[in-house]
Protein backbone atom coordinates (compact mmCIF):
# COMPACT_ATOMS: atom_id res chain seq x y z
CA UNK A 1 4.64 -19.41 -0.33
CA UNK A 2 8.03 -16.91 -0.90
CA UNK A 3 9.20 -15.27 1.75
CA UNK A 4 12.55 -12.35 1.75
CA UNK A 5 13.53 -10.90 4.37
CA UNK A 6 16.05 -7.76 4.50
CA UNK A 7 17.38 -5.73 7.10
CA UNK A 8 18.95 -2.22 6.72
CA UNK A 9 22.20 -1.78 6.79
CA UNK A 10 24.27 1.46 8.27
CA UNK A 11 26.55 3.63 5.64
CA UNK A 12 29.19 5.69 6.32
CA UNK A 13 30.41 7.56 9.63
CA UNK A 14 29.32 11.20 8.00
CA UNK A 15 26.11 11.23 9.68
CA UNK A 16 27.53 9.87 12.99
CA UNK A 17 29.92 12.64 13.09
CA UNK A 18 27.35 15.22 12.36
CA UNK A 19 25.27 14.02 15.66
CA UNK A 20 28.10 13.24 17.85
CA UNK A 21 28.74 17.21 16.81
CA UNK A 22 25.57 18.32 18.01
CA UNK A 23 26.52 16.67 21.02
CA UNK A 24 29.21 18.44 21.67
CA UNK A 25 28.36 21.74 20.71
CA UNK A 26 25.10 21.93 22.78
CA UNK A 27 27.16 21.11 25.53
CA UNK A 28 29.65 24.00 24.22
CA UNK A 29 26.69 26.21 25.00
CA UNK A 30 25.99 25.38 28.55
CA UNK A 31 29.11 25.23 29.40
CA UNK A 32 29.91 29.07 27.85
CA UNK A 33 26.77 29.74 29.31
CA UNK A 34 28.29 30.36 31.96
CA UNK A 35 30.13 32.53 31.56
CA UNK A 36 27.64 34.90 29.80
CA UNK A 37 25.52 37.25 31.47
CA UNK A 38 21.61 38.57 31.25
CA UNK A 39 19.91 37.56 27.60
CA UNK A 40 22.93 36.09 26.51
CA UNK A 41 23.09 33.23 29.39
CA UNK A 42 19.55 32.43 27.94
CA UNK A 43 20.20 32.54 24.42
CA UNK A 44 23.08 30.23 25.17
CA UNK A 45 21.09 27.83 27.13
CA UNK A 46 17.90 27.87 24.57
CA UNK A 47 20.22 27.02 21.99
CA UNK A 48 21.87 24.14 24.06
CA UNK A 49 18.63 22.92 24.54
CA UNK A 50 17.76 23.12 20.50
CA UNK A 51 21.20 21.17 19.73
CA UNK A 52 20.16 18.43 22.33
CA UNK A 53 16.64 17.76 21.45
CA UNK A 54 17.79 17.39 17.95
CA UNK A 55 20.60 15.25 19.22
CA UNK A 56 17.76 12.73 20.83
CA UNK A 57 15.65 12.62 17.52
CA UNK A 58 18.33 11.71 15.25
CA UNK A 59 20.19 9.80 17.13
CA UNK A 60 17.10 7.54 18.30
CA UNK A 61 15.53 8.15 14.67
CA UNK A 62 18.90 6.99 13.07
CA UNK A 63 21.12 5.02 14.91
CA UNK A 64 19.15 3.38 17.81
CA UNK A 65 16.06 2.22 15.29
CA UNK A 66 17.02 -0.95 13.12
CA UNK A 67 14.55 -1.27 10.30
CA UNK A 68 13.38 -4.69 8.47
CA UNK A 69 11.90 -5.47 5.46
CA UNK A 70 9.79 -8.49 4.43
CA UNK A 71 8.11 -9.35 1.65
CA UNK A 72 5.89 -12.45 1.89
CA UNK A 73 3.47 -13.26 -0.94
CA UNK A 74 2.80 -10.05 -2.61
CA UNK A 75 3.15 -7.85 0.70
CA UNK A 76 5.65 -5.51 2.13
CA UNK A 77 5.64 -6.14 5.54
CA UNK A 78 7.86 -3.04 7.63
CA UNK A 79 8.81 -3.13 11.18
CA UNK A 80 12.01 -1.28 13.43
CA UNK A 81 13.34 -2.84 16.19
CA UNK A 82 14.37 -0.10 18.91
CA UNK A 83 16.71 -1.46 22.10
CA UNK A 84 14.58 -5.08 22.96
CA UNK A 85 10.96 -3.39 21.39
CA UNK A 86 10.08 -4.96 17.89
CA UNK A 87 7.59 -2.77 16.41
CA UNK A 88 5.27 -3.41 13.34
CA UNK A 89 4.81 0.06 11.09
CA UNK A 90 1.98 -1.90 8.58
CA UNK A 91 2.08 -4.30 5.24
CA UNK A 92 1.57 -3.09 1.98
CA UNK A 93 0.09 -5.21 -1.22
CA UNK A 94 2.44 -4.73 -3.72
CA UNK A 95 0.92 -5.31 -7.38
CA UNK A 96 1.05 -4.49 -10.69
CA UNK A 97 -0.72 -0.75 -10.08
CA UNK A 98 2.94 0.01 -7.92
CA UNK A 99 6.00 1.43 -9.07
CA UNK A 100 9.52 1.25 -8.22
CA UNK A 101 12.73 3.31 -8.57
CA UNK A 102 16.05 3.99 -7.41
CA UNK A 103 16.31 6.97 -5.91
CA UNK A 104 18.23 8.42 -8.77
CA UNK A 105 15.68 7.64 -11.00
CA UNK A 106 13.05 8.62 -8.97
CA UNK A 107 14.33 12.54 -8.99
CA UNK A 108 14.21 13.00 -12.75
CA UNK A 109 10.47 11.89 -12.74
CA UNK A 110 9.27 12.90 -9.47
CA UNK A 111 7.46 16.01 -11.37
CA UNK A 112 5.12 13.19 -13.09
CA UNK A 113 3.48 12.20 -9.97
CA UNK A 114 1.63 13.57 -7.83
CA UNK A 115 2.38 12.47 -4.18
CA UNK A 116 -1.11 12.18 -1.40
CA UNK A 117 1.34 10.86 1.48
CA UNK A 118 4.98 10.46 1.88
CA UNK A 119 7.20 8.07 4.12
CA UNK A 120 10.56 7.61 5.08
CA UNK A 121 11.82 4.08 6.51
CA UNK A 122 15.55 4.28 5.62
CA UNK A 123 18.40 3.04 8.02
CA UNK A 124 20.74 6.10 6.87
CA UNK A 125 19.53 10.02 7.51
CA UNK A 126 21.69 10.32 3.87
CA UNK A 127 20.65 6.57 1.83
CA UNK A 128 22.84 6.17 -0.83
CA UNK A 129 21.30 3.56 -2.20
CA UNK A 130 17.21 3.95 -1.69
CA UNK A 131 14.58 3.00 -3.48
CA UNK A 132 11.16 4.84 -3.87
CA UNK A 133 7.79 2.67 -4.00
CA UNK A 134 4.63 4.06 -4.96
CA UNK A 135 1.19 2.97 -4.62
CA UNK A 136 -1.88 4.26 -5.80
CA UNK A 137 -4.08 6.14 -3.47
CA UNK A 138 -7.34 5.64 -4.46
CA UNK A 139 -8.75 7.68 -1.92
CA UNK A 140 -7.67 11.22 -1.96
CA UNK A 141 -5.93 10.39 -5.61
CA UNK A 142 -1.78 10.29 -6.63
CA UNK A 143 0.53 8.09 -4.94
CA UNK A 144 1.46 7.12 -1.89
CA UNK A 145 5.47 7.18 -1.68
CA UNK A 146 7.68 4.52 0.20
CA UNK A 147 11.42 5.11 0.55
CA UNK A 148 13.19 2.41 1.91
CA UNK A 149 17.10 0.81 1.79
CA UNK A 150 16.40 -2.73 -0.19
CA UNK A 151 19.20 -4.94 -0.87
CA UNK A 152 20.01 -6.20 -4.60
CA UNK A 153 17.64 -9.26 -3.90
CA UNK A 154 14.68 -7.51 -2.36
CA UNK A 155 14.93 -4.67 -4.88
CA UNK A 156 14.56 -7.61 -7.61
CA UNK A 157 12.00 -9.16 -6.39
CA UNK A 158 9.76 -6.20 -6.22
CA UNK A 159 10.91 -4.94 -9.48
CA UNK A 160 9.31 -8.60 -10.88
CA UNK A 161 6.68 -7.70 -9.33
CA UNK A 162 5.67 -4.49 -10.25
CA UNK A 163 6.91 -4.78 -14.16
């Protein structure tokens, strides 16, 4: 009975820049709001409100949400853990019938494959270092796409795996 387990791992200050920007620029617009008078005090304010909704989504999307990876006997086990809540997103089987690729890889031969469903349980809003994992959806036909953030090991074992 194997068991790995890998947790995602933040890259980078880019994409905390970019939200601590939306921050401040919705607050820009309420505070020139203002100042502004008729339609344009309610563009200003609509548009504050657009920066800080998207502010809440990727910043509790991105950098509150800590994502895990398991894989115990032939399954993928995902789960996030958000302030004290540990949540379980589902198991996969991975076999022989899956693939795997960096994500590098993956864009040259995305063309080749057609996709049924598509998630996204990456640590980073820009992964560097992703991997794709498909499984066959036998169902409504094509492939069912994972993209995660492995580590070297992880990424190893499934690649034994799935070759």
């Amino acid at each position: 009975m194997s068991s790995y387990r890998c947790e995602g791992r933040r890259q980078g200050v880019l994409s905390l820049i970019f939200c601590i920007s939306l921050l401040f620029f919705s607050l820009a617009c309420f505070f020139l709001s203002r100042y502004l008078a008729g339609h344009l005090r309610i563009v200003g304010q609509g548009l504050g409100v657009v920066l800080l909704i998207l502010f809440v989504q990727i910043s509790s999307r991105y950098f509150l949400t800590a994502y895990t990876y398991t894989l115990e006997d032939g399954l993928l086990s995902l789960s996030s853990l958000s302030g004290r809540r540990m949540k379980n997103l589902g198991s996969l089987p991975v076999t022989r019938d899956c693939l795997l690729f960096k994500k590098e890889d993956w864009q040259k031969k995305k063309r080749d494959y057609p996709l049924s469903h598509r998630f996204s349980y990456c640590q980073n809003p820009f992964p560097k270092d992703s991997a794709v994992l498909l499984f066959p959806d036998r169902e409504k036909g094509g492939y069912i796409l994972l993209e995660f953030e492995p580590d070297e090991t992880l990424f190893s074992l499934l690649s034994k795996i799935t070759a």
